[in-house]
Each structure stands twice: as C-alpha cells, then as structure tokens.
C-alpha atoms as a PDB file:
ATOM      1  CA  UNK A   1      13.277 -99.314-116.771  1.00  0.00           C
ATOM      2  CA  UNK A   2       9.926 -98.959-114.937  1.00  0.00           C
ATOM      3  CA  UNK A   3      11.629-101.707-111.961  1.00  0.00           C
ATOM      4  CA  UNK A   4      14.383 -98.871-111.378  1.00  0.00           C
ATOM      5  CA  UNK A   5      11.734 -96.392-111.172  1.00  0.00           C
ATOM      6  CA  UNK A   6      10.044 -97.978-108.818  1.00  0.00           C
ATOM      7  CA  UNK A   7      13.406 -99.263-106.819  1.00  0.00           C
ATOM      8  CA  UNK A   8      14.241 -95.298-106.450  1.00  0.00           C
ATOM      9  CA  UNK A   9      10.992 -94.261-105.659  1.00  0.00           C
ATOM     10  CA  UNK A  10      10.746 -96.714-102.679  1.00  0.00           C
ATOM     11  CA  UNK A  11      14.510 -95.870-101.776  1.00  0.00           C
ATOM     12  CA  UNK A  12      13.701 -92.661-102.147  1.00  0.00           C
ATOM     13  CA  UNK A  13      11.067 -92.838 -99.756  1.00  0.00           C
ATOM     14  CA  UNK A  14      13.078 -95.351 -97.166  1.00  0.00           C
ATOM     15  CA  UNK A  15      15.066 -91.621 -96.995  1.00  0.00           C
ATOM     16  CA  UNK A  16      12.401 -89.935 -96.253  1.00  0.00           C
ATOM     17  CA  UNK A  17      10.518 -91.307 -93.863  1.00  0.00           C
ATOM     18  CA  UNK A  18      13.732 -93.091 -92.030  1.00  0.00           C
ATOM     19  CA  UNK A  19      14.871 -89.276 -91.650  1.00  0.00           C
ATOM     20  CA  UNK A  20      11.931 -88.408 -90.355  1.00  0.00           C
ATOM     21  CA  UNK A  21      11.439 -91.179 -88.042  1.00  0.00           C
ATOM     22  CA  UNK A  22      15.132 -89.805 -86.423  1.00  0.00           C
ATOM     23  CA  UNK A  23      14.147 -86.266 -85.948  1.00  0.00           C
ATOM     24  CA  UNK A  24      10.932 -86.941 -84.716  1.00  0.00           C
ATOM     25  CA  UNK A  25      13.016 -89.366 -82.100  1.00  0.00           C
ATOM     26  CA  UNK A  26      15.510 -86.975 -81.142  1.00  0.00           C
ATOM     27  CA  UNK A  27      12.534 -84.573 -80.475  1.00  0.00           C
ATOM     28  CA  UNK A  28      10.687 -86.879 -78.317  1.00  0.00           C
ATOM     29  CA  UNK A  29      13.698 -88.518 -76.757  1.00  0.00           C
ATOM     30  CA  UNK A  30      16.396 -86.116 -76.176  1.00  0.00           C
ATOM     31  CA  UNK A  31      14.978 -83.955 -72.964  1.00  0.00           C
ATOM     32  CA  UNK A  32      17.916 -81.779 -72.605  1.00  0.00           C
ATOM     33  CA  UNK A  33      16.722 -78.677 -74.044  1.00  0.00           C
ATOM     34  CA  UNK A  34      20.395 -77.210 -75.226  1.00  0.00           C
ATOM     35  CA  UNK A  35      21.778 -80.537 -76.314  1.00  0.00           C
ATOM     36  CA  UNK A  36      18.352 -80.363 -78.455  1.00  0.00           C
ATOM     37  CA  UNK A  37      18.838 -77.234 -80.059  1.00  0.00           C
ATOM     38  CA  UNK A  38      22.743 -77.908 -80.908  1.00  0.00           C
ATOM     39  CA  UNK A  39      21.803 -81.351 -82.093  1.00  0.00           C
ATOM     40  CA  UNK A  40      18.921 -79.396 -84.719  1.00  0.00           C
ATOM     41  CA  UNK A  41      21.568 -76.655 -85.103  1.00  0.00           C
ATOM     42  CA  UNK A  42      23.869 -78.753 -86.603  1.00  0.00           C
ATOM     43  CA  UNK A  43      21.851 -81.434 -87.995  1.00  0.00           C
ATOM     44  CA  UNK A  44      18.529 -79.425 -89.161  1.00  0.00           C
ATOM     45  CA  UNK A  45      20.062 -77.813 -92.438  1.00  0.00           C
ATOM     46  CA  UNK A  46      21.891 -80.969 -93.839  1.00  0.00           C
ATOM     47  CA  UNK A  47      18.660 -82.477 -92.814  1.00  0.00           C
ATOM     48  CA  UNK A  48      16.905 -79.943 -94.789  1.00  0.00           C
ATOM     49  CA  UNK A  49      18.764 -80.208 -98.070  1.00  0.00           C
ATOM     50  CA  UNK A  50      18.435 -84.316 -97.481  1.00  0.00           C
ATOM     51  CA  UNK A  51      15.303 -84.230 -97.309  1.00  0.00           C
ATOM     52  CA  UNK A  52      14.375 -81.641-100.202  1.00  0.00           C
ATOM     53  CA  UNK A  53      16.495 -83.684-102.514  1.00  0.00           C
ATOM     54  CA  UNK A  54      14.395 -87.470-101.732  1.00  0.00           C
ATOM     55  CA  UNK A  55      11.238 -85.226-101.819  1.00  0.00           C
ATOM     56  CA  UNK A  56      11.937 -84.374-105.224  1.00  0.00           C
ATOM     57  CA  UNK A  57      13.353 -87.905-106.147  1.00  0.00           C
ATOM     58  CA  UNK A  58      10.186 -89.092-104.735  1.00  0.00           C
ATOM     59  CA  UNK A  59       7.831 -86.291-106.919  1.00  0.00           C
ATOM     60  CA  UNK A  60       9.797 -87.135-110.156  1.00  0.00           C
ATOM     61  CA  UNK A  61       9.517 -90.985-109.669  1.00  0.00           C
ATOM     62  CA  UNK A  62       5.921 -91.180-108.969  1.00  0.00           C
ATOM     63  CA  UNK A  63       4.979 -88.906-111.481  1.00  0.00           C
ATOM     64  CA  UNK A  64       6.622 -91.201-113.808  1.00  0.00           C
ATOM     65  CA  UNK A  65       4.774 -94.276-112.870  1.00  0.00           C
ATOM     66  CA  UNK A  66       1.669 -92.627-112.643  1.00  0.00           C
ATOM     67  CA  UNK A  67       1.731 -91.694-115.846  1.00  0.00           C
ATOM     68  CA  UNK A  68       3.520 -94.951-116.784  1.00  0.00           C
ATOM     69  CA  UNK A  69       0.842 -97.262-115.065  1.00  0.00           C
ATOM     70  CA  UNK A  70      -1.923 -94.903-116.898  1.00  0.00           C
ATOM     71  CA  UNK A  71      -3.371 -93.413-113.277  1.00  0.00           C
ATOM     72  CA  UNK A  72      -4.530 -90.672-114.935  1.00  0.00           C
ATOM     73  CA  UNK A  73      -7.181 -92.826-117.632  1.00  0.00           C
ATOM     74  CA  UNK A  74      -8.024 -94.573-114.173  1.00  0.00           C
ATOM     75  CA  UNK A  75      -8.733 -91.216-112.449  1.00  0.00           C
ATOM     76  CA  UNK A  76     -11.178 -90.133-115.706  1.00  0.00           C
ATOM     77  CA  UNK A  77     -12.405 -93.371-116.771  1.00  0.00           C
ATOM     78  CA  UNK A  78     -12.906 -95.206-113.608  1.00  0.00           C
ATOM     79  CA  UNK A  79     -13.359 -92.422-110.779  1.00  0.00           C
ATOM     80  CA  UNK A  80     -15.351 -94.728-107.810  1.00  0.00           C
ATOM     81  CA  UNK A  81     -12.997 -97.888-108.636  1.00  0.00           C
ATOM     82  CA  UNK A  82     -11.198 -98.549-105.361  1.00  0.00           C
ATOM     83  CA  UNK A  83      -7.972 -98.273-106.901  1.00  0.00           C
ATOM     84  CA  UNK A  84      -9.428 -94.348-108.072  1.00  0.00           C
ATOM     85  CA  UNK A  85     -10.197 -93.714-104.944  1.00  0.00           C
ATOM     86  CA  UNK A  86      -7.022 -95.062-103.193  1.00  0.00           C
ATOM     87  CA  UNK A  87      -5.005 -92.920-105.626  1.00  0.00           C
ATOM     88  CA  UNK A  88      -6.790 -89.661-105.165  1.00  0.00           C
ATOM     89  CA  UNK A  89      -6.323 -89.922-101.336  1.00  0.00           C
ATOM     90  CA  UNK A  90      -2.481 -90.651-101.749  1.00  0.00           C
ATOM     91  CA  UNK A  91      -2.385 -87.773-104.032  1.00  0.00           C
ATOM     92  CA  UNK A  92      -3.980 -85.200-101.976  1.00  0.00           C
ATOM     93  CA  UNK A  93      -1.996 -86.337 -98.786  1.00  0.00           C
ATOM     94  CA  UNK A  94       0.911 -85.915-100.701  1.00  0.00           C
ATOM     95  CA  UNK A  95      -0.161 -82.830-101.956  1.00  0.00           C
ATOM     96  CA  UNK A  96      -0.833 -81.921 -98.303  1.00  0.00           C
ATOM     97  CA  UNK A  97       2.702 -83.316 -97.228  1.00  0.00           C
ATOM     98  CA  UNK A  98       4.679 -81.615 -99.533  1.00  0.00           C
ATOM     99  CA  UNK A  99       2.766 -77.596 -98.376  1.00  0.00           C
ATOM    100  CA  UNK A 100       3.083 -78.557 -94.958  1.00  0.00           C
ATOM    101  CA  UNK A 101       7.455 -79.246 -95.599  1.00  0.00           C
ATOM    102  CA  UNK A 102       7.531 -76.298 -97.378  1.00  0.00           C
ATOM    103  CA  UNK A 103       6.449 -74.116 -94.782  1.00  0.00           C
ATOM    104  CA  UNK A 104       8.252 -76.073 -92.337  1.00  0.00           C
ATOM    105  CA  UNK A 105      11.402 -75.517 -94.736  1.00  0.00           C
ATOM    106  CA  UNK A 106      11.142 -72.243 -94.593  1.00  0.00           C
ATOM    107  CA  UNK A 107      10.534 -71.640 -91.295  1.00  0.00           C
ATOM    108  CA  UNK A 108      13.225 -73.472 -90.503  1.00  0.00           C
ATOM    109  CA  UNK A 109      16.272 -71.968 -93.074  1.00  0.00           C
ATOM    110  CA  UNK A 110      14.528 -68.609 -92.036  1.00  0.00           C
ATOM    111  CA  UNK A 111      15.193 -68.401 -88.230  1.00  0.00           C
ATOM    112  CA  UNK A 112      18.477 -70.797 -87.946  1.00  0.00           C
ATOM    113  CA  UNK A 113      20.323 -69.624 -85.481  1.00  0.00           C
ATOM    114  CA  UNK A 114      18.070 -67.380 -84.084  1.00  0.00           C
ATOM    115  CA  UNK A 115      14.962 -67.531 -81.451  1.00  0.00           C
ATOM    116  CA  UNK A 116      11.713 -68.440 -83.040  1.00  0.00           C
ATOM    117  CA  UNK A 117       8.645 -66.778 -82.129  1.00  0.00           C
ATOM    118  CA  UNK A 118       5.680 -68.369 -80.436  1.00  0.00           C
ATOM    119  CA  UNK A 119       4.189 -68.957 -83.746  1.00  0.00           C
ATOM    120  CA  UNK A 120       6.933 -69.867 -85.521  1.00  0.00           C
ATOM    121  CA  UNK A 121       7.394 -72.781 -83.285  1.00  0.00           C
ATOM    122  CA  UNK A 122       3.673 -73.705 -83.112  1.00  0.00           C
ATOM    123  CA  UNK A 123       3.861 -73.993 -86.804  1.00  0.00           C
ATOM    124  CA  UNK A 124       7.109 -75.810 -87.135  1.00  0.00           C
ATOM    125  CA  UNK A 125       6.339 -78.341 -85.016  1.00  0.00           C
ATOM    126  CA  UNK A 126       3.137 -78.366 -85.363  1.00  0.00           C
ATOM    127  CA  UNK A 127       3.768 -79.095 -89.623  1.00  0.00           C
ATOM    128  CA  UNK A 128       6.955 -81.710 -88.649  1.00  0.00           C
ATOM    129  CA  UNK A 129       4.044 -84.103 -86.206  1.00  0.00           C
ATOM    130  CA  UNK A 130       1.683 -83.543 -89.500  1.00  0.00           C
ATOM    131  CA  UNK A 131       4.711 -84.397 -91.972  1.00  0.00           C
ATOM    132  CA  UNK A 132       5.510 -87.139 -89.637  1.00  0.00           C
ATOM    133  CA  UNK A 133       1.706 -88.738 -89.320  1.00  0.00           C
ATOM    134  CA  UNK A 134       1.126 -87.997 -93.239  1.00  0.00           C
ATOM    135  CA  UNK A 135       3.881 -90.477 -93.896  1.00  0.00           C
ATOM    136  CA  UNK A 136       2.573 -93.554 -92.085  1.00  0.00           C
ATOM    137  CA  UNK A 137      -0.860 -92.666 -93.310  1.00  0.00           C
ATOM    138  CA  UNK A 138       0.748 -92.252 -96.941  1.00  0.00           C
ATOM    139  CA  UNK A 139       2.542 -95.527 -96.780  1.00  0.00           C
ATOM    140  CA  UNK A 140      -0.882 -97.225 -95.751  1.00  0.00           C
ATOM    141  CA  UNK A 141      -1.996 -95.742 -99.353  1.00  0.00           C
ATOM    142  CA  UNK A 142       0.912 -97.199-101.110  1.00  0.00           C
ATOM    143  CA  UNK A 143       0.336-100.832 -99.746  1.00  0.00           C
ATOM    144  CA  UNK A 144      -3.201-100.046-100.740  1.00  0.00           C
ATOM    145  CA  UNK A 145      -2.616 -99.319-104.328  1.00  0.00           C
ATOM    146  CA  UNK A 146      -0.122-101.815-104.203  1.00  0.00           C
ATOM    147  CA  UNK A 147      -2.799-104.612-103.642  1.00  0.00           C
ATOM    148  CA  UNK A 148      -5.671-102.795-106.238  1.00  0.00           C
ATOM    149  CA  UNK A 149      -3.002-103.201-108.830  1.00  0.00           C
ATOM    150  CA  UNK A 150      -2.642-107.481-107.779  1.00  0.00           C
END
C-alpha cells in the first residue's frame, strides 16, 4: 500500500514540477509578447486546475507517509537528528510553496482576460520564479531524506 503511496506522490510531483518547468520555458523562451499572452490565455487556467489537483495529490500523499514513516515521533523525539532537520526544512518550503501558488492562483483566475496592474504582475511572477526555485530546492530535500532514511 505504502509503495503506491509513494509511486503517486512522486508521479504526482513529476506533474508538478514538469508543468512548471514548461511555463517557466514558455516565459523565458517565447519573446513575442502577444503570442505569450494567447499561449497563457489559453493554457494558464487548464494549467491552473492541473496543477491544483497534483498539489493536492501531492499534500494528501505525503501527509500519509509522514505519518506512515512516524515523521512526526522523529520531529518530537529526535529534533537535531539530520533526518529532523531535513524534514522540517522540506516542510516549511512546502509550506512556503503552497502560500506563494495560492496567491499566484488567485491572481491569476482573478484578472484572466484582463490587464494586470503593476503589482499584480510583480507578484505573479515574482511568486511563479519563487514556486519555480522552491521546487528544485524541495526536490534537493527529498533526495536528502531519501538518503537519512538508507
């Protein structure tokens, strides 16, 4: 049971950050401003409720092994073991991660189709380059408590 736990939480997270890695392309790669904003027209709210859906897959399937794997006796009993430490630094980052797509969420669903103001772009794209960095920082974690755990 636990082995399809983790299989969807890692597919789960393949979703994620594979998503990620696309937008992030197009917005680096595609120059033409108005091919940019019909490609995030179209693509930004499917990409939305994609990405909402493997965030939640990913919540509900690491909650279950960190319960499973007893995280939370580590976290009490063991607080300045490395794999404590390892696993409190995943969980604030995703802690982190998951405010900062929220508020890009709903900046994004709240001005679709229409102009965004200065701040309302500094903050979307300033939270998608943090979502973005968080991942490759969380996935350093994983491997991390992957190797504590032997």
């Amino acid at each position: 049971m636990i082995k399809a736990v983790l299989y969807t939480h890692i597919l789960a997270a393949t979703a994620w950050i594979g998503g990620s890695l696309l937008l992030f392309a197009l917005g680096v790669l595609l120059r033409d401003k108005t091919a940019q904003k019909q490609v995030y027209a179209h693509l930004g709210p499917l990409y939305g409720y994609f990405e909402t859906f493997w965030l939640i897959v990913l919540w509900a399937t690491g909650l279950t092994m960190f319960f499973y794997y007893g995280f939370p006796g580590v976290l009490s009993h063991a607080p300045d073991s490395e794999l404590a430490k390892l696993m409190h630094v995943k969980l604030m980052i995703v802690g982190a991660l998951t405010l900062l797509t929220i508020l890009h969420m709903t900046i994004a669903f709240k001005t679709h189709g229409i102009e965004r103001t200065k701040i309302q772009n500094i903050l979307s794209r300033g939270s998608s380059l943090a979502i973005f960095l968080l991942n490759l920082v969380i996935i350093w974690y994983a491997i991390g408590i992957r190797d504590a755990l032997g």
